[in-house]
Each structure stands twice: as C-alpha cells, then as structure tokens.
ModelCIF file with pLDDT and N, C-alpha, C, O atoms, coordinates in Angstrom:
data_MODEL
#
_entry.id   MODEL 
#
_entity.id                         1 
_entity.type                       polymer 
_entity.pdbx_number_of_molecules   1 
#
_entity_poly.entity_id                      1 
_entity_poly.type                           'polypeptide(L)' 
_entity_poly.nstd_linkage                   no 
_entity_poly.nstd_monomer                   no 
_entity_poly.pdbx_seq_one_letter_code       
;(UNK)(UNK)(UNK)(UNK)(UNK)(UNK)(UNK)(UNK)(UNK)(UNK)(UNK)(UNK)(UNK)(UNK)(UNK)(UNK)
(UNK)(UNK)(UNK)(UNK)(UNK)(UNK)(UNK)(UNK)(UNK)(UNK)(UNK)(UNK)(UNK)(UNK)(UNK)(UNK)
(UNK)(UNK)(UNK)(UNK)(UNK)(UNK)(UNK)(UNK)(UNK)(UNK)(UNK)(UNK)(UNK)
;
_entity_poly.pdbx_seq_one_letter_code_can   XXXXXXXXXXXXXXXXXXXXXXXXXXXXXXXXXXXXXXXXXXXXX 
_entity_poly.pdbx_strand_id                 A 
#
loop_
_entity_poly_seq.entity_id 
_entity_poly_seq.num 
_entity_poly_seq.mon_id 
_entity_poly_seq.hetero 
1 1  UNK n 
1 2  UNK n 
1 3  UNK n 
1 4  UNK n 
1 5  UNK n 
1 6  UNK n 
1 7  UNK n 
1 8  UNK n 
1 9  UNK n 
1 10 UNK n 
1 11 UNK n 
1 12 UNK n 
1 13 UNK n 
1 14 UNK n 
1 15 UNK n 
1 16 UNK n 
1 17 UNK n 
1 18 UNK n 
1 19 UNK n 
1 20 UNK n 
1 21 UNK n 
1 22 UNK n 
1 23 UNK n 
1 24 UNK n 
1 25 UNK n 
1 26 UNK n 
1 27 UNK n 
1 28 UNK n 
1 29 UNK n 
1 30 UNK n 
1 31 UNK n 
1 32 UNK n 
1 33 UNK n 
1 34 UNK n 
1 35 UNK n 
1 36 UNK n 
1 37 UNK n 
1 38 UNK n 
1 39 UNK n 
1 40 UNK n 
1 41 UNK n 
1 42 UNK n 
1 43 UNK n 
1 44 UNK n 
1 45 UNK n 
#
_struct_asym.id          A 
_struct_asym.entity_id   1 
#
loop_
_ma_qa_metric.id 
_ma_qa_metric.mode 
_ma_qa_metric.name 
_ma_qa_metric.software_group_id 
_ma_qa_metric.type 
1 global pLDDT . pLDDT 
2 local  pLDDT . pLDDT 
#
_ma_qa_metric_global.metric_id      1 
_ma_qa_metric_global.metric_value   81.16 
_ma_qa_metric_global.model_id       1 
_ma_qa_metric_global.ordinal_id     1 
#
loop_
_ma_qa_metric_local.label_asym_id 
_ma_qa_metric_local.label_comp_id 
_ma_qa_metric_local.label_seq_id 
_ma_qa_metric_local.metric_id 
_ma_qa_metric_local.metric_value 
_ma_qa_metric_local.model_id 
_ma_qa_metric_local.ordinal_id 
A UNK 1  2 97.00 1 1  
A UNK 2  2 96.00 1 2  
A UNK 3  2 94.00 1 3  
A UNK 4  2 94.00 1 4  
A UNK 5  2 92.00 1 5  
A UNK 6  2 94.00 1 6  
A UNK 7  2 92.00 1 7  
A UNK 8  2 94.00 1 8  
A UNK 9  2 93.00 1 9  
A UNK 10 2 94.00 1 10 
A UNK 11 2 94.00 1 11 
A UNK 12 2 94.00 1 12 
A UNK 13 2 96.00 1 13 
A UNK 14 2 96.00 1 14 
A UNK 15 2 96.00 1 15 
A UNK 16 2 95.00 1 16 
A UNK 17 2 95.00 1 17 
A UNK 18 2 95.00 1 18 
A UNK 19 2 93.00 1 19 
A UNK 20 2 93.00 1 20 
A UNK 21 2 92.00 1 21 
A UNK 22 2 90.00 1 22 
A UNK 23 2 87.00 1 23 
A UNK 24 2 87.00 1 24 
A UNK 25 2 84.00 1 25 
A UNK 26 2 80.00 1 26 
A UNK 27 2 77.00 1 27 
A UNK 28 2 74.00 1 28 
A UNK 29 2 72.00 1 29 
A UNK 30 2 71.00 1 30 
A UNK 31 2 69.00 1 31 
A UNK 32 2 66.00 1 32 
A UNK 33 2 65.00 1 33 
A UNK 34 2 67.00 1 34 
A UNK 35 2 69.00 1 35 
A UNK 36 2 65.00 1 36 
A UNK 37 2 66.00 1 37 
A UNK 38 2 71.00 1 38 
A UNK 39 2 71.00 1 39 
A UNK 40 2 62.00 1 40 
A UNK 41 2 60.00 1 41 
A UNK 42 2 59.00 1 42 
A UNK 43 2 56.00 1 43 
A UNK 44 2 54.00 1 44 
A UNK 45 2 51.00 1 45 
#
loop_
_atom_site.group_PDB 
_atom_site.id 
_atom_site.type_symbol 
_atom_site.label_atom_id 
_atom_site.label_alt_id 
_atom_site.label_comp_id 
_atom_site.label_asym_id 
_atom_site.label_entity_id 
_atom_site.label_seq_id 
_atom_site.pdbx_PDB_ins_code 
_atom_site.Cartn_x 
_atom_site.Cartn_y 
_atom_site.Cartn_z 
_atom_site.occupancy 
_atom_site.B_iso_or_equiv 
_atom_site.pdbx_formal_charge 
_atom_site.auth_seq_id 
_atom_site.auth_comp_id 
_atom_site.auth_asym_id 
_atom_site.auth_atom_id 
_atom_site.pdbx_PDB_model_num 
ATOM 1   N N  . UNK A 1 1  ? 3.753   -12.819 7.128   1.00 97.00 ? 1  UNK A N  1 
ATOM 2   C CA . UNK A 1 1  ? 3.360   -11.499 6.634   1.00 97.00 ? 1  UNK A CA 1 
ATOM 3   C C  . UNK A 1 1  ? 3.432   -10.483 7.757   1.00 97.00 ? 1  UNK A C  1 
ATOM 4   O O  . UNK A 1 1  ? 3.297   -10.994 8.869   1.00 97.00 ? 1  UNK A O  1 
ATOM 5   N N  . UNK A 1 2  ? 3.583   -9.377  7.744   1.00 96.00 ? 2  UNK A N  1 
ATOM 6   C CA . UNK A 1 2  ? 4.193   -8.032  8.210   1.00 96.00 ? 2  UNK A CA 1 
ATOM 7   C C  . UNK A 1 2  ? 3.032   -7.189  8.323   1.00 96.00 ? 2  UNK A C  1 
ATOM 8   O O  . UNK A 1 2  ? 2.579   -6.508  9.243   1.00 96.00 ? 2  UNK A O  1 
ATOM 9   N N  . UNK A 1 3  ? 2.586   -7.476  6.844   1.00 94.00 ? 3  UNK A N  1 
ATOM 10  C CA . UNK A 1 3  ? 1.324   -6.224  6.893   1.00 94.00 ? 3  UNK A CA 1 
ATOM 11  C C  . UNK A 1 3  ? 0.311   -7.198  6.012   1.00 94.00 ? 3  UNK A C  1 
ATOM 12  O O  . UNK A 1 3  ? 0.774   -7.978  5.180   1.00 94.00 ? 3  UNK A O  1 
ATOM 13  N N  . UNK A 1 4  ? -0.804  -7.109  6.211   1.00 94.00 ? 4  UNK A N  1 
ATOM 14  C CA . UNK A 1 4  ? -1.853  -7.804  6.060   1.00 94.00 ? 4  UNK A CA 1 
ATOM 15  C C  . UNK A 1 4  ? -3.245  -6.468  5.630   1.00 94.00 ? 4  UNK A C  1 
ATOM 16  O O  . UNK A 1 4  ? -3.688  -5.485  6.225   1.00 94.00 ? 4  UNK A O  1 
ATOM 17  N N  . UNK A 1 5  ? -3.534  -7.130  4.308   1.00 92.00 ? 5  UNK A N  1 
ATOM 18  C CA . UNK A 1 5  ? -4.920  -5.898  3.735   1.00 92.00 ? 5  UNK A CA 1 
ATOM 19  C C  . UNK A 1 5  ? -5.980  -6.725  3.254   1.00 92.00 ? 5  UNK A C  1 
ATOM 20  O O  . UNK A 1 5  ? -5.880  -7.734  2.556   1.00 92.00 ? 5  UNK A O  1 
ATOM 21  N N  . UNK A 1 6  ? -6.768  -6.308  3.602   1.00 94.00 ? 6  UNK A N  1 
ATOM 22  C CA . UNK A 1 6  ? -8.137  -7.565  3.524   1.00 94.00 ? 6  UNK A CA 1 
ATOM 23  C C  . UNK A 1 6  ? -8.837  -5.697  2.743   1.00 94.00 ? 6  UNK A C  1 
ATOM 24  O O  . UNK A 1 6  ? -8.708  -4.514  3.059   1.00 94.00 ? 6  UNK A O  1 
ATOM 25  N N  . UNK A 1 7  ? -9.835  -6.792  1.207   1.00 92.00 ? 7  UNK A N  1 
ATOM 26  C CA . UNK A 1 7  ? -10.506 -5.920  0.702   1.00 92.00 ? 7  UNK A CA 1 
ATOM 27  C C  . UNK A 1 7  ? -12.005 -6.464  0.047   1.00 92.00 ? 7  UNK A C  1 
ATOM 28  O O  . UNK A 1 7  ? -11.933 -6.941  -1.086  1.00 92.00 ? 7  UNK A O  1 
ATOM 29  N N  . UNK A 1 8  ? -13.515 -6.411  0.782   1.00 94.00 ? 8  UNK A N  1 
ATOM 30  C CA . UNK A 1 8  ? -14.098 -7.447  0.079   1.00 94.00 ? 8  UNK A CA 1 
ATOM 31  C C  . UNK A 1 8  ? -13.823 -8.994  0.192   1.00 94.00 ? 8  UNK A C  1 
ATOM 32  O O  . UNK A 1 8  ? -14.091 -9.867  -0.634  1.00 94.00 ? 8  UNK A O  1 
ATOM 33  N N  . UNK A 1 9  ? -13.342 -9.088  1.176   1.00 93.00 ? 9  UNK A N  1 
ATOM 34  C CA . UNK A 1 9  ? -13.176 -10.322 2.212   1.00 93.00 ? 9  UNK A CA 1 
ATOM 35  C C  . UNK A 1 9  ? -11.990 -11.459 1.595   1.00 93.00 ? 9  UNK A C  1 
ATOM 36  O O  . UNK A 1 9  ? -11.941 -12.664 1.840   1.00 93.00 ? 9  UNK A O  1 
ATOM 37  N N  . UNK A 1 10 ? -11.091 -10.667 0.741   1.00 94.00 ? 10 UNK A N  1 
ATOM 38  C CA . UNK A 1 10 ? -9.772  -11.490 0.155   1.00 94.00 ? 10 UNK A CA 1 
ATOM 39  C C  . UNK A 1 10 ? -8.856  -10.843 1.207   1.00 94.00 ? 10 UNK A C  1 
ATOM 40  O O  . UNK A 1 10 ? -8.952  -9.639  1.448   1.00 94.00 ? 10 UNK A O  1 
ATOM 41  N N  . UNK A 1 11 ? -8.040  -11.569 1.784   1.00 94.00 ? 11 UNK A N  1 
ATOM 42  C CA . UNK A 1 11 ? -6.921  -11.042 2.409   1.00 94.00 ? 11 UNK A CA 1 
ATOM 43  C C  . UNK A 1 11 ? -5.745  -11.148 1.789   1.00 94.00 ? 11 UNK A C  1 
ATOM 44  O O  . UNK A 1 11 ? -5.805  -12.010 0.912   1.00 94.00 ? 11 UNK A O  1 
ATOM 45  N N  . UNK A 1 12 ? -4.628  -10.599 1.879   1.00 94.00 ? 12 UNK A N  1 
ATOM 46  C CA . UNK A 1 12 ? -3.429  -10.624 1.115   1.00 94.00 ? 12 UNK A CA 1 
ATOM 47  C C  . UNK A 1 12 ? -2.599  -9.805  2.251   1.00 94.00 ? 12 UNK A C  1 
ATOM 48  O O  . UNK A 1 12 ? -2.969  -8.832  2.908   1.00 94.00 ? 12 UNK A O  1 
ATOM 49  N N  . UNK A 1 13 ? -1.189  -10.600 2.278   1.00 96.00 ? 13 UNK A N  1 
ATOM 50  C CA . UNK A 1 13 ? -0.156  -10.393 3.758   1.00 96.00 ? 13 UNK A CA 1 
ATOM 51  C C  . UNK A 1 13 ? 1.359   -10.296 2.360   1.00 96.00 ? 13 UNK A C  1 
ATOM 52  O O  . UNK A 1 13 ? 1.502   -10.886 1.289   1.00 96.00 ? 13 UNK A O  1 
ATOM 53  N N  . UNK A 1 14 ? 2.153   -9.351  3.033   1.00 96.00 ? 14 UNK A N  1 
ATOM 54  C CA . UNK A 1 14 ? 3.959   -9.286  2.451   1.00 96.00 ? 14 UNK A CA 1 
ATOM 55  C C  . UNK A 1 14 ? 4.616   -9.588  4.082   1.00 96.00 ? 14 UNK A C  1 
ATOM 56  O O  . UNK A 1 14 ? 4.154   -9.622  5.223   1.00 96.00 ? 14 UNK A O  1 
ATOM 57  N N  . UNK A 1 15 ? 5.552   -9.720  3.633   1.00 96.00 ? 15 UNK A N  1 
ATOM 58  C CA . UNK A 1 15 ? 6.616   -9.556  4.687   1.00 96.00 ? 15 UNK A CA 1 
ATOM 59  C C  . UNK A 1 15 ? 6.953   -7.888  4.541   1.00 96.00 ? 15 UNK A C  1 
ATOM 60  O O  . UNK A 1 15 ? 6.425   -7.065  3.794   1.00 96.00 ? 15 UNK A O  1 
ATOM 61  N N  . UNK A 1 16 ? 8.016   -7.718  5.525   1.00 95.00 ? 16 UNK A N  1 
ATOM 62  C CA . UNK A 1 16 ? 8.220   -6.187  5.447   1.00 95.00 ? 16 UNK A CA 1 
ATOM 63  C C  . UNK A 1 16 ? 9.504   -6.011  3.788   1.00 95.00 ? 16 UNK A C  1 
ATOM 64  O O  . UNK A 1 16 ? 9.248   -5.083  3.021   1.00 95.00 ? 16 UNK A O  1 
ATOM 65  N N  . UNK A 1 17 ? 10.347  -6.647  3.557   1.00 95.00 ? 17 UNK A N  1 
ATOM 66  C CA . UNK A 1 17 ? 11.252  -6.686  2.513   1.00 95.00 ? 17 UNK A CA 1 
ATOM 67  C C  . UNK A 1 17 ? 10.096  -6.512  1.415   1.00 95.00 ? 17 UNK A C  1 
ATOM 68  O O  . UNK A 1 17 ? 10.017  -5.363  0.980   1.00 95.00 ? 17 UNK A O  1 
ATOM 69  N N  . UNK A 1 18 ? 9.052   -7.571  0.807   1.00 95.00 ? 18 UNK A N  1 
ATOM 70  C CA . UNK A 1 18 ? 8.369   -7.538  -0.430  1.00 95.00 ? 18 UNK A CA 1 
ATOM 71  C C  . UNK A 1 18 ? 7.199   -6.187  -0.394  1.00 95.00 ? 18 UNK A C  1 
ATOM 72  O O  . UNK A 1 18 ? 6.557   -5.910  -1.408  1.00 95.00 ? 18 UNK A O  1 
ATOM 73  N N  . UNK A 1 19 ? 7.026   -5.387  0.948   1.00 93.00 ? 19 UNK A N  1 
ATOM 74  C CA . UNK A 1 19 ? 6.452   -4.679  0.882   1.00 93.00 ? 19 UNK A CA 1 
ATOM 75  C C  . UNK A 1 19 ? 7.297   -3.342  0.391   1.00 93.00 ? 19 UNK A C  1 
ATOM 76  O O  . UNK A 1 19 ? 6.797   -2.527  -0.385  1.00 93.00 ? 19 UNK A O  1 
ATOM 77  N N  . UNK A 1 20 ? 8.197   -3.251  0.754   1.00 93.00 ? 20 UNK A N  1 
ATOM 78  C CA . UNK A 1 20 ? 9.473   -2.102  0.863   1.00 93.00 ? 20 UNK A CA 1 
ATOM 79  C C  . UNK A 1 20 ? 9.672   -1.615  -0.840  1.00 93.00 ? 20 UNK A C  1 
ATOM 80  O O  . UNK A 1 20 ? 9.654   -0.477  -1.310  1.00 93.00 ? 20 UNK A O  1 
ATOM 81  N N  . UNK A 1 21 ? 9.903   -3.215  -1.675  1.00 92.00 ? 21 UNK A N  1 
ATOM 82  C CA . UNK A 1 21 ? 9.879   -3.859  -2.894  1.00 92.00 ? 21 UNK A CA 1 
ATOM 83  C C  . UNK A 1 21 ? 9.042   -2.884  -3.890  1.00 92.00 ? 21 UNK A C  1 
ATOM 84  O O  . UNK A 1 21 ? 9.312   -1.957  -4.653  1.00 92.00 ? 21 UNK A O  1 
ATOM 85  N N  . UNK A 1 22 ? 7.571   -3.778  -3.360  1.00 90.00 ? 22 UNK A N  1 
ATOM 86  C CA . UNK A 1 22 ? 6.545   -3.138  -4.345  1.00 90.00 ? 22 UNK A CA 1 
ATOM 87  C C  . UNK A 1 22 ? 6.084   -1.584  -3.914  1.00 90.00 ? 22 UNK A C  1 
ATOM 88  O O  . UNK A 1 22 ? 5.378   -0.905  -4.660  1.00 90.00 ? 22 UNK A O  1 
ATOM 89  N N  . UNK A 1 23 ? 6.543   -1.136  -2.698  1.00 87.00 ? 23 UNK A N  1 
ATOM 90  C CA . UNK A 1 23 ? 6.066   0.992   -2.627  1.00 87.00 ? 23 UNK A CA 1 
ATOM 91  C C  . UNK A 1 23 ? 7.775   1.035   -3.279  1.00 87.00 ? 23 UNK A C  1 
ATOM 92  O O  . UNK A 1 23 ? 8.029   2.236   -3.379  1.00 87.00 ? 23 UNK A O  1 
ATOM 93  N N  . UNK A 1 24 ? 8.649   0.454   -3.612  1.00 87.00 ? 24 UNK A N  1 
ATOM 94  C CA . UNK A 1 24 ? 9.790   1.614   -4.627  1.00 87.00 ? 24 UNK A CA 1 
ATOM 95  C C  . UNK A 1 24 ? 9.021   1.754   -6.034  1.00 87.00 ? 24 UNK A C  1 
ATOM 96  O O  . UNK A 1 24 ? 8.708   2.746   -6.692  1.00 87.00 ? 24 UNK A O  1 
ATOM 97  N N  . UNK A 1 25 ? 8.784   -0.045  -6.301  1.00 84.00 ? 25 UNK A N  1 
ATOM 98  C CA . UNK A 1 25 ? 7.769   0.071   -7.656  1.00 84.00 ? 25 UNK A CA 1 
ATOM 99  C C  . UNK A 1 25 ? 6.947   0.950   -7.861  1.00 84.00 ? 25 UNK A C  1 
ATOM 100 O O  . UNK A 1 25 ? 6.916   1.517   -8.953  1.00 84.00 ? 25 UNK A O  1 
ATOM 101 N N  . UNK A 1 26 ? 6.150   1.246   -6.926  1.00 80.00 ? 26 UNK A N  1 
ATOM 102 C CA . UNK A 1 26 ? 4.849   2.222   -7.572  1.00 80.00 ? 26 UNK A CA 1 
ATOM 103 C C  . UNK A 1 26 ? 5.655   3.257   -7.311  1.00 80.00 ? 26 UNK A C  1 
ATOM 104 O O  . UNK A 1 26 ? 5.499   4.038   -8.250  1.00 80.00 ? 26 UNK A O  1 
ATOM 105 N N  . UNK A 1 27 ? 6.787   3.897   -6.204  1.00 77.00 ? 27 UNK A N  1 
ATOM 106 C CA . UNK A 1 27 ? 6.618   4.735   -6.009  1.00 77.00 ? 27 UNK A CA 1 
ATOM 107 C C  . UNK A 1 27 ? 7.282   6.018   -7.632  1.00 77.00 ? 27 UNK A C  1 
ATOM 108 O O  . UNK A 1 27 ? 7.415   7.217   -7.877  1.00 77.00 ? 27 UNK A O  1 
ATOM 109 N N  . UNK A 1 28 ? 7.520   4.427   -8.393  1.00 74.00 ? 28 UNK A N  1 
ATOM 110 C CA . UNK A 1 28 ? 8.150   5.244   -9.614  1.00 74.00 ? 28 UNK A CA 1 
ATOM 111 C C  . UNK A 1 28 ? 6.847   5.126   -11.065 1.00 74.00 ? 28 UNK A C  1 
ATOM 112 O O  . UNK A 1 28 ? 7.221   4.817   -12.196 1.00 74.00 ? 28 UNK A O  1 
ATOM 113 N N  . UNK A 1 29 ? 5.634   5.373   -10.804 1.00 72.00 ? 29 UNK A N  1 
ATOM 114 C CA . UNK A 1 29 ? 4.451   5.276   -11.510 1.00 72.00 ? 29 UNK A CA 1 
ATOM 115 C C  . UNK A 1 29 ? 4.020   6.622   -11.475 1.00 72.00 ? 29 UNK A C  1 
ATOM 116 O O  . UNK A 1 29 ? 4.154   7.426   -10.552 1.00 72.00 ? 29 UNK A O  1 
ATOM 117 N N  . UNK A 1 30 ? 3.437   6.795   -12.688 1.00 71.00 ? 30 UNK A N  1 
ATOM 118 C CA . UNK A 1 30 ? 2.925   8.510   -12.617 1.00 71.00 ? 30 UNK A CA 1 
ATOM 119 C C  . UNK A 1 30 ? 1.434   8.368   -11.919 1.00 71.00 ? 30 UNK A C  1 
ATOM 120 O O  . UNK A 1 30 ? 1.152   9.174   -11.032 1.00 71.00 ? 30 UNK A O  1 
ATOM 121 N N  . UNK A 1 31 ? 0.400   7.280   -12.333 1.00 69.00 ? 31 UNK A N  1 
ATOM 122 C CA . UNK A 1 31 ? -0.568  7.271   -11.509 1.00 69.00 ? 31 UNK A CA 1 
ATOM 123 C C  . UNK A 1 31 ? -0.847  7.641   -10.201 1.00 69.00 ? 31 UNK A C  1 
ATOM 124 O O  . UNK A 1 31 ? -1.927  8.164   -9.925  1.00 69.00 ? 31 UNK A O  1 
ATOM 125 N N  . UNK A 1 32 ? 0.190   7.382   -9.184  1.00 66.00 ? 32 UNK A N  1 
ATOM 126 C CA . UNK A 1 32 ? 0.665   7.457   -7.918  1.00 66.00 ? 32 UNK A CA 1 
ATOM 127 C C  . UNK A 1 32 ? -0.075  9.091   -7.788  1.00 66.00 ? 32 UNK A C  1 
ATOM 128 O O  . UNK A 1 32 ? -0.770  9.395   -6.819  1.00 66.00 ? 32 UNK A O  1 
ATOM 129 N N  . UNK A 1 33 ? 0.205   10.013  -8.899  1.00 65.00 ? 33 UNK A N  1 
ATOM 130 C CA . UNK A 1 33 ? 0.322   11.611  -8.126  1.00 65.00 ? 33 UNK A CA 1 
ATOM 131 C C  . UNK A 1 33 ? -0.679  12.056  -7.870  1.00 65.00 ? 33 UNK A C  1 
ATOM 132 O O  . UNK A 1 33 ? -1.128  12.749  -8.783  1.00 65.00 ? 33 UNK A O  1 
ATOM 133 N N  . UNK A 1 34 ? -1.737  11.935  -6.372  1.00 67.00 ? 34 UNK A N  1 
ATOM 134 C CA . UNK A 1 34 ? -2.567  12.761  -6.336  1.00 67.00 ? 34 UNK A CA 1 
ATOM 135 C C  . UNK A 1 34 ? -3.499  11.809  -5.644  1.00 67.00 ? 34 UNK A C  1 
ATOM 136 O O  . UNK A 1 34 ? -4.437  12.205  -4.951  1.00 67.00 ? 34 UNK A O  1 
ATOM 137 N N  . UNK A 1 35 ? -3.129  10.139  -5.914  1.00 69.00 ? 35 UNK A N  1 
ATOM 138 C CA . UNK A 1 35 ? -3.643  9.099   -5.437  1.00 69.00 ? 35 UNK A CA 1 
ATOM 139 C C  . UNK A 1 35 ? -3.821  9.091   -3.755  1.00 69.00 ? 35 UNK A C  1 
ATOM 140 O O  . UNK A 1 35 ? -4.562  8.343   -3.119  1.00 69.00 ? 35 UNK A O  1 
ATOM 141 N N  . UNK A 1 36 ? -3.055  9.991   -3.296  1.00 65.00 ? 36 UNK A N  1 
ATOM 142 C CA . UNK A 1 36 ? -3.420  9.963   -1.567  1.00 65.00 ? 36 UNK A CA 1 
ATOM 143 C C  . UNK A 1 36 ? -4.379  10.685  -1.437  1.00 65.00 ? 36 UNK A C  1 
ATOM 144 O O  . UNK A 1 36 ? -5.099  10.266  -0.531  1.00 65.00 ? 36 UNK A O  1 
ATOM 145 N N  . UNK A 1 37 ? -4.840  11.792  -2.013  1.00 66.00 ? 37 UNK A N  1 
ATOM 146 C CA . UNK A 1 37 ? -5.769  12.965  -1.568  1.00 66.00 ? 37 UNK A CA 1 
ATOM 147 C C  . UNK A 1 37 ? -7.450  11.695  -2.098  1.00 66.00 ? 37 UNK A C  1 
ATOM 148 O O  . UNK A 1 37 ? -8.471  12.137  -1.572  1.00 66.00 ? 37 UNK A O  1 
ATOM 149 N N  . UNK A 1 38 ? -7.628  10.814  -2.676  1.00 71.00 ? 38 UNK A N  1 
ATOM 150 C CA . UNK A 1 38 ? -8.711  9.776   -3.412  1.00 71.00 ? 38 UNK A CA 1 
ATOM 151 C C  . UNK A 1 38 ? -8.485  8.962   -2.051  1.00 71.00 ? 38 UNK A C  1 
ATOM 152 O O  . UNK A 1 38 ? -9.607  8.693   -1.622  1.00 71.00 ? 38 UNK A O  1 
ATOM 153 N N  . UNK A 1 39 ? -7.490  8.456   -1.190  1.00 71.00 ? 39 UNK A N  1 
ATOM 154 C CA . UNK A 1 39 ? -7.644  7.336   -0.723  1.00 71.00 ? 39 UNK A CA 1 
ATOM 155 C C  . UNK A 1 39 ? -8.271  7.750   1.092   1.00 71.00 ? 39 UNK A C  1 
ATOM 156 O O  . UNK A 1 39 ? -8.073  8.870   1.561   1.00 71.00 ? 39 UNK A O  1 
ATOM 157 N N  . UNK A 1 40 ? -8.768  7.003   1.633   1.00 62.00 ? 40 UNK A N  1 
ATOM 158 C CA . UNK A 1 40 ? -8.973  7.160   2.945   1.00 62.00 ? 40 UNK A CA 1 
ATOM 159 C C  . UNK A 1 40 ? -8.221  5.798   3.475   1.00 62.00 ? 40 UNK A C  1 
ATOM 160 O O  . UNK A 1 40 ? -8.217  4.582   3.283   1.00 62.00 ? 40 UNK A O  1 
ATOM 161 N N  . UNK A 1 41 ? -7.488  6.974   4.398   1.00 60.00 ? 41 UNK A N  1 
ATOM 162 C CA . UNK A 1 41 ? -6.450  6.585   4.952   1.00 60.00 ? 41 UNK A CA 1 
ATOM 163 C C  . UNK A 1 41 ? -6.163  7.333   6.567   1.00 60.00 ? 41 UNK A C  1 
ATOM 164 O O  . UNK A 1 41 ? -5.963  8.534   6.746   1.00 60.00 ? 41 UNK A O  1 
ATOM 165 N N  . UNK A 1 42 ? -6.214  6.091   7.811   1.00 59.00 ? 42 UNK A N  1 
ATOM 166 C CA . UNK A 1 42 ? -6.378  7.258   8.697   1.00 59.00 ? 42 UNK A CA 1 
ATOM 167 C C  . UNK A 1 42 ? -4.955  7.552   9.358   1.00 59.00 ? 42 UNK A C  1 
ATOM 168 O O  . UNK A 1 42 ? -4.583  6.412   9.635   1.00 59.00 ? 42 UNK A O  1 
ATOM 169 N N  . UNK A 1 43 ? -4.043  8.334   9.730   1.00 56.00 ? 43 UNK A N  1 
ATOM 170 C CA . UNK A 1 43 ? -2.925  8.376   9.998   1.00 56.00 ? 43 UNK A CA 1 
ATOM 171 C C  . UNK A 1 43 ? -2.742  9.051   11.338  1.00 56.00 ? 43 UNK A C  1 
ATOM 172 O O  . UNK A 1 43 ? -3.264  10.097  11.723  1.00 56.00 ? 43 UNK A O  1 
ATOM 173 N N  . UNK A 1 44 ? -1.752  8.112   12.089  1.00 54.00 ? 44 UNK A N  1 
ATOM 174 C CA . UNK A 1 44 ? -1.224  9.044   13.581  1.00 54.00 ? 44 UNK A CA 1 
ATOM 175 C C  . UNK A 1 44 ? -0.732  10.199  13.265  1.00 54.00 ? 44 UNK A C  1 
ATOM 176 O O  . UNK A 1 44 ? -0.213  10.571  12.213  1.00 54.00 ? 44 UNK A O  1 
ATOM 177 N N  . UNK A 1 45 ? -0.995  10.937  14.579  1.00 51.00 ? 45 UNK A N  1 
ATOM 178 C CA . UNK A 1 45 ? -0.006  11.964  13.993  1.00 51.00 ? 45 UNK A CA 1 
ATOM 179 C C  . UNK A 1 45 ? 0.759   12.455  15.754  1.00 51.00 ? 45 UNK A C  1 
ATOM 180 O O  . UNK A 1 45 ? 1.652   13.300  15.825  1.00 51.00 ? 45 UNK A O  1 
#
C-alpha cells in the first residue's frame, strides 16, 4: 500500500494505481461537489 487511512482504528492501504482508480470513480459522482469545503484536510502549500 502507497497510501494508508486509518478511521476509528480500521486501517485500509491502496497501492498508488487502485488509488488513481477509485479518485477517477468518485471524481465522476455529483456528491463529490462541495465535499472538500465539509472535510478537514490539512494541505502544504
């Protein structure tokens, strides 16, 4: 696994390909719109 997200003490790991995979999937979901401004998320900049 590539990237690794632990939530409530379940962890769950993709490689970088199955991750790439499932953000095209969502990235074609209408739910998605607006879902970043709800999430905390801390980002470089």
């Amino acid at each position: 696994a590539d990237i690794t997200v632990e939530k409530e003490g379940v962890r769950v790991g993709v490689c970088e390909e199955h991750f790439r995979e499932q953000m095209e999937e969502l990235s074609d979901a209408d739910w998605l719109d607006g879902l970043d401004e709800e999430l905390d998320i801390d980002r470089s900049e």
